[in-house]
Protein backbone atom coordinates (compact mmCIF):
# COMPACT_ATOMS: atom_id res chain seq x y z
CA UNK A 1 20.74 17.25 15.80
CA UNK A 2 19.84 14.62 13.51
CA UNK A 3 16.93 11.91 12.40
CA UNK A 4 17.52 8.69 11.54
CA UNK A 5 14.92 6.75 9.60
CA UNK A 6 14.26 3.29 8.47
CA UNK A 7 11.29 2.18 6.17
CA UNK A 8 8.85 -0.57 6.63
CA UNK A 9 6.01 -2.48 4.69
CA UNK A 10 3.54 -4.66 5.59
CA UNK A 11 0.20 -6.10 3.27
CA UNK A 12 -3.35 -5.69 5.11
CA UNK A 13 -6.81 -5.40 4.78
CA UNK A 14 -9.51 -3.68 6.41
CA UNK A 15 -12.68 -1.70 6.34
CA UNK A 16 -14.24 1.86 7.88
CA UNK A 17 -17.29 0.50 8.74
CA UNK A 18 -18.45 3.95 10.39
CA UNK A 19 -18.08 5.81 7.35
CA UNK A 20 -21.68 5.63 4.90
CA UNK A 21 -22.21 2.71 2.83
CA UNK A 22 -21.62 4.37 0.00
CA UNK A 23 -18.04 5.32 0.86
CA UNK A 24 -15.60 3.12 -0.91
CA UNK A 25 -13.45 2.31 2.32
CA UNK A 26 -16.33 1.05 3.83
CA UNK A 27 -15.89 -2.08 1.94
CA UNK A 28 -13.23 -4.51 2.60
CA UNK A 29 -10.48 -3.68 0.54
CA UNK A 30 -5.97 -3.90 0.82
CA UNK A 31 -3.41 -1.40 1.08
CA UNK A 32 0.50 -2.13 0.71
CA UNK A 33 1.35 0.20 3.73
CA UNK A 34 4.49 1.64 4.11
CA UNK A 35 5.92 3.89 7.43
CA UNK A 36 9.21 5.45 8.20
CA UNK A 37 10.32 5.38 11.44
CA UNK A 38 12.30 8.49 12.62
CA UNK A 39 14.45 8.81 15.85
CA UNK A 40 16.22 12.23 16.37
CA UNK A 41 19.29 12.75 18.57
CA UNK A 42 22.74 13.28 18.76
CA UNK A 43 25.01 10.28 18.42
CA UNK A 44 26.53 8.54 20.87
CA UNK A 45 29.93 6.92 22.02
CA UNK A 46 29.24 4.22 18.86
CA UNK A 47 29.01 7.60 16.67
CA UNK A 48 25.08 6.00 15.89
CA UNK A 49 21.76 8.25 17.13
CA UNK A 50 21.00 4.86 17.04
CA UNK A 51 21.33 1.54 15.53
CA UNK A 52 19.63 0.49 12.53
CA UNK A 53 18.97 -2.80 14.21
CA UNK A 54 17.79 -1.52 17.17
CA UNK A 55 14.89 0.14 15.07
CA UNK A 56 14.32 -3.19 13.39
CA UNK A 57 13.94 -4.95 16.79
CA UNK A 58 11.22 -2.76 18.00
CA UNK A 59 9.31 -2.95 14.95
CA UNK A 60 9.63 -6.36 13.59
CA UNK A 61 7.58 -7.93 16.04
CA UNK A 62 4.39 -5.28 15.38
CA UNK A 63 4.64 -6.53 11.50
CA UNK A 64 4.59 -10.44 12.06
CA UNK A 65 1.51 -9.03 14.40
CA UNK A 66 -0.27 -7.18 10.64
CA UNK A 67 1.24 -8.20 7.84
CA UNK A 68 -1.24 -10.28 6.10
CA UNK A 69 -3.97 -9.39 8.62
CA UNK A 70 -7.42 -8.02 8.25
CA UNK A 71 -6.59 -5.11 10.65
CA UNK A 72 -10.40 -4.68 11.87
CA UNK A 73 -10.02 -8.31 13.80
CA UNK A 74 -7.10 -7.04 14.84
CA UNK A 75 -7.89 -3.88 16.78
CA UNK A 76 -10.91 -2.08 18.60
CA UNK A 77 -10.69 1.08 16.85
CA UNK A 78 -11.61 2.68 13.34
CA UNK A 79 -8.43 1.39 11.58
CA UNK A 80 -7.72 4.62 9.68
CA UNK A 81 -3.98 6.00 8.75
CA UNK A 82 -4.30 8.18 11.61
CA UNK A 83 -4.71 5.56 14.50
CA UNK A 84 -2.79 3.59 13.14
CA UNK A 85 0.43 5.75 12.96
CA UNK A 86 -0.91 6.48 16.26
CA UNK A 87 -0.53 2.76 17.86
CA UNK A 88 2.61 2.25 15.87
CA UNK A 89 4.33 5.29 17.73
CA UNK A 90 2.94 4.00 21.13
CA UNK A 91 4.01 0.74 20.44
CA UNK A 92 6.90 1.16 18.98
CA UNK A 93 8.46 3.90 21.70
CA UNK A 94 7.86 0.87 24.05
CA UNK A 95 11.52 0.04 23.33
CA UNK A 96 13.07 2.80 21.74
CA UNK A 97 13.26 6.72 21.50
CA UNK A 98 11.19 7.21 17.90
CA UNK A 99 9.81 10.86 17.19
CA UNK A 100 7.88 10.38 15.24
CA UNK A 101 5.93 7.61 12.27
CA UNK A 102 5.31 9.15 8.58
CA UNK A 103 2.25 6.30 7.42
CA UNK A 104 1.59 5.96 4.33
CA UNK A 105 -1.79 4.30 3.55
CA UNK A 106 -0.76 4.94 -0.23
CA UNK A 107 2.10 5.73 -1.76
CA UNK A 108 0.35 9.00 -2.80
CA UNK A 109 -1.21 9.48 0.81
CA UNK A 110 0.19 9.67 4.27
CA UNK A 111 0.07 11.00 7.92
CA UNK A 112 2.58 11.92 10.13
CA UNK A 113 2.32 11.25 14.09
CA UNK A 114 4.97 13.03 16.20
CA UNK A 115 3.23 11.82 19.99
């Protein structure tokens, strides 16, 4: 079996707004986010588990939709590391086979969603 990966970054802002006021992500502030996409398999007639294009396809559009963004406009829920690894896998498995998003909210900090 194997895993393929490919790495992404996008710029955003946001804010935890249910978190105390004395929290510091409560205020608006940026992260440089970073996520690795993984799809696992075994490879097919082309020899590829799959093409690095294909993962660049499915994700592509999602970063034109953040990158740049203040996330809280963007979506209805908290916009934590966690959901948002979360709606990256469900979006994202829209169009191909992933197993699973590594997030990193920092490049010290980071959550893994396997669906």
């Amino acid at each position: 079996m194997f895993t393929v990966t490919k790495d992404f970054r996008f710029e955003a802002a946001h804010h935890l707004d249910h978190l105390p006021t004395t929290h510091k992500c409560h205020r608006l502030h940026g992260h440089s986010y970073k996520f690795t996409v993984e799809v696992t398999g075994e490879p097919d007639e082309r020899g590829f588990v799959i093409d690095y294009a294909e993962i660049a396809d499915a994700v592509n559009p999602l970063i034109a939709k953040l990158d740049h963004y203040n996330l809280n406009d963007l979506f209805s829920f908290h916009t934590t590391a966690e959901n948002l690894a979360r709606w990256l896998y469900h979006e994202i498995s829209l169009s191909i086979p992933v197993s699973r998003i590594v997030f990193y909210e920092t490049s010290t900090t980071s959550v893994i969603y396997e669906g």
